[in-house]
Protein backbone atom coordinates (compact mmCIF):
# COMPACT_ATOMS: atom_id res chain seq x y z
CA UNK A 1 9.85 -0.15 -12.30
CA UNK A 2 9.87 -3.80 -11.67
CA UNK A 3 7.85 -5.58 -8.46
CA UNK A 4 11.38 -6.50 -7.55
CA UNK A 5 13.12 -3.22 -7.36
CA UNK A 6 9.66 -1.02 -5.88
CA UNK A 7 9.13 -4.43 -3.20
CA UNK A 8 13.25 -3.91 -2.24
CA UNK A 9 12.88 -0.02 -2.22
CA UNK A 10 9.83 -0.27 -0.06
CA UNK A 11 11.83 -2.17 2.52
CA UNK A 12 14.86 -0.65 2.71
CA UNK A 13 12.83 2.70 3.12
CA UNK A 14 11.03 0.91 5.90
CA UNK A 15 13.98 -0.73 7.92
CA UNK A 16 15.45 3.27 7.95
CA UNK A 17 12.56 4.58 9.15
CA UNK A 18 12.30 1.35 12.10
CA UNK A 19 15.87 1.95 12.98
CA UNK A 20 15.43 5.47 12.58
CA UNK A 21 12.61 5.85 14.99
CA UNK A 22 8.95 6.40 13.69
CA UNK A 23 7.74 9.14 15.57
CA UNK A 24 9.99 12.17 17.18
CA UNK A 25 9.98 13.10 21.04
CA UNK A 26 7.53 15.78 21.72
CA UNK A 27 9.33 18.32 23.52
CA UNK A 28 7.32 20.83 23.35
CA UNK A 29 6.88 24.10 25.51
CA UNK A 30 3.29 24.74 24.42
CA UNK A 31 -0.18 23.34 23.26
CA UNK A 32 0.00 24.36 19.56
CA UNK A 33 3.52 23.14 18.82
CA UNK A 34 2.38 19.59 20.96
CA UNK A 35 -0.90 19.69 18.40
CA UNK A 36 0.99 20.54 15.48
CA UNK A 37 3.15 17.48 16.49
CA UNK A 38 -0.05 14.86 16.94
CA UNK A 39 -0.67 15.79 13.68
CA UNK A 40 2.71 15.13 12.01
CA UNK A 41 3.11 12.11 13.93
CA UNK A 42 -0.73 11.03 12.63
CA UNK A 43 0.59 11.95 8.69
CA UNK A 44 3.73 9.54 9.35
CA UNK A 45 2.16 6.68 10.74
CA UNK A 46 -0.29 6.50 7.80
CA UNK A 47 1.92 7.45 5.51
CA UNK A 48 3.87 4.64 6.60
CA UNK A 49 0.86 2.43 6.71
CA UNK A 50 0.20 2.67 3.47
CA UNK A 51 3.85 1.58 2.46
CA UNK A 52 3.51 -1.38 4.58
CA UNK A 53 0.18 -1.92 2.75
CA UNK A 54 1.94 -1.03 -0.49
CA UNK A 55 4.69 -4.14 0.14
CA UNK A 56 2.22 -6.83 1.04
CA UNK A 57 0.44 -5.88 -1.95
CA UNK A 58 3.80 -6.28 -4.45
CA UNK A 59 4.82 -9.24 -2.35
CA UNK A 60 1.21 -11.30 -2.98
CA UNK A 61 1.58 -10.14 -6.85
CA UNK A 62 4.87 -11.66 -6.35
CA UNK A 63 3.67 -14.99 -5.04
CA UNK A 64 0.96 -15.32 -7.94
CA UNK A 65 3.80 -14.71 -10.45
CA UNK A 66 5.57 -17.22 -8.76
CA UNK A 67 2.98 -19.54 -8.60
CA UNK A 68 1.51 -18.65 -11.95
CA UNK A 69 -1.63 -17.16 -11.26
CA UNK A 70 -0.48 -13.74 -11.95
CA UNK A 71 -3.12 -11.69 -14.53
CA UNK A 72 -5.87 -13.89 -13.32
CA UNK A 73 -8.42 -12.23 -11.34
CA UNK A 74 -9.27 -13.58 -8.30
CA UNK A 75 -12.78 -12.98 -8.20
CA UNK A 76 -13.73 -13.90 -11.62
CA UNK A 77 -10.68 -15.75 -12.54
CA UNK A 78 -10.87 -13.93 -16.34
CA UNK A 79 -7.75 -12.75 -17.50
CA UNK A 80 -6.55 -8.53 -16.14
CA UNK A 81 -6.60 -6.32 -18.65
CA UNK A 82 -2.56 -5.80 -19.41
CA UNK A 83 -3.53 -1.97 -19.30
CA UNK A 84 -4.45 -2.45 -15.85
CA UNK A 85 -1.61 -4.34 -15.00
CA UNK A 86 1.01 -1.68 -16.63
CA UNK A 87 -0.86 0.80 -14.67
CA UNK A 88 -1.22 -1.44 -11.42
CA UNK A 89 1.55 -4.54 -11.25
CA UNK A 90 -0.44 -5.96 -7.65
CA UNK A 91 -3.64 -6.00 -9.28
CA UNK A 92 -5.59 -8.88 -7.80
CA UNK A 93 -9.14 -7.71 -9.57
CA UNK A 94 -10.31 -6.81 -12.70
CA UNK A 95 -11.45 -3.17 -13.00
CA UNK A 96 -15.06 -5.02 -13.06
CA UNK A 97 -14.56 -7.09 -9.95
CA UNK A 98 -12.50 -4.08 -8.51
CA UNK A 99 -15.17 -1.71 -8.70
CA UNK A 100 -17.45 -3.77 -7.00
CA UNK A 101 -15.98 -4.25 -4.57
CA UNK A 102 -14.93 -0.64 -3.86
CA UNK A 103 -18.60 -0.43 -4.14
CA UNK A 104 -19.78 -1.98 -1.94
CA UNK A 105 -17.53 -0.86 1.07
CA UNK A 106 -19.01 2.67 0.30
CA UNK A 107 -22.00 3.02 2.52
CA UNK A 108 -25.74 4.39 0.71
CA UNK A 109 -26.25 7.69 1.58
């Protein structure tokens, strides 16, 4: 699927969940069906998060295509691997540069 097409789907998902309201009432007549409802709500707001996340990503990949720095990683500046890029179309990193920095937000035990 093109950055196009996922970037529009994305949105138009989003805009009917805004107008839709994000979270439901909680009318609830007891403390396990309000609980039960936390953690739905919880589950749709990060769910949600992550397709907000999701869109900025495709929307900077967009930008770099548009500007012509698409493929380039931006901590290196080497070329990503196409593989990658088939695999991952927002890819700002190479794996190299990626895993690093996945590395070092992970704390040592």
């Amino acid at each position: 699927m093109n950055l196009h097409v996922q970037k529009k789907a994305l949105e138009e998902f989003l805009n009917e969940k805004n107008q839709a309201g994000l979270l439901k009432e909680m009318r609830t007549r007891d403390a396990s069906d309000m609980a039960q409802d936390l953690v739905d709500q919880h589950i749709t707001v990060g769910c949600l998060e992550n397709r907000y996340a999701l869109v900025t990503e495709i929307r900077g990949a967009l930008s770099r295509i548009a500007d012509g720095s698409y493929g380039s990683c931006l901590g290196c500046e080497k070329k990503i691997a196409d593989k990658r890029l088939l695999a991952v179309p927002w890819a700002k990193f190479c794996t190299r540069c990626q895993e690093a920095i996945e590395n070092q937000l992970i704390p040592c035990a």
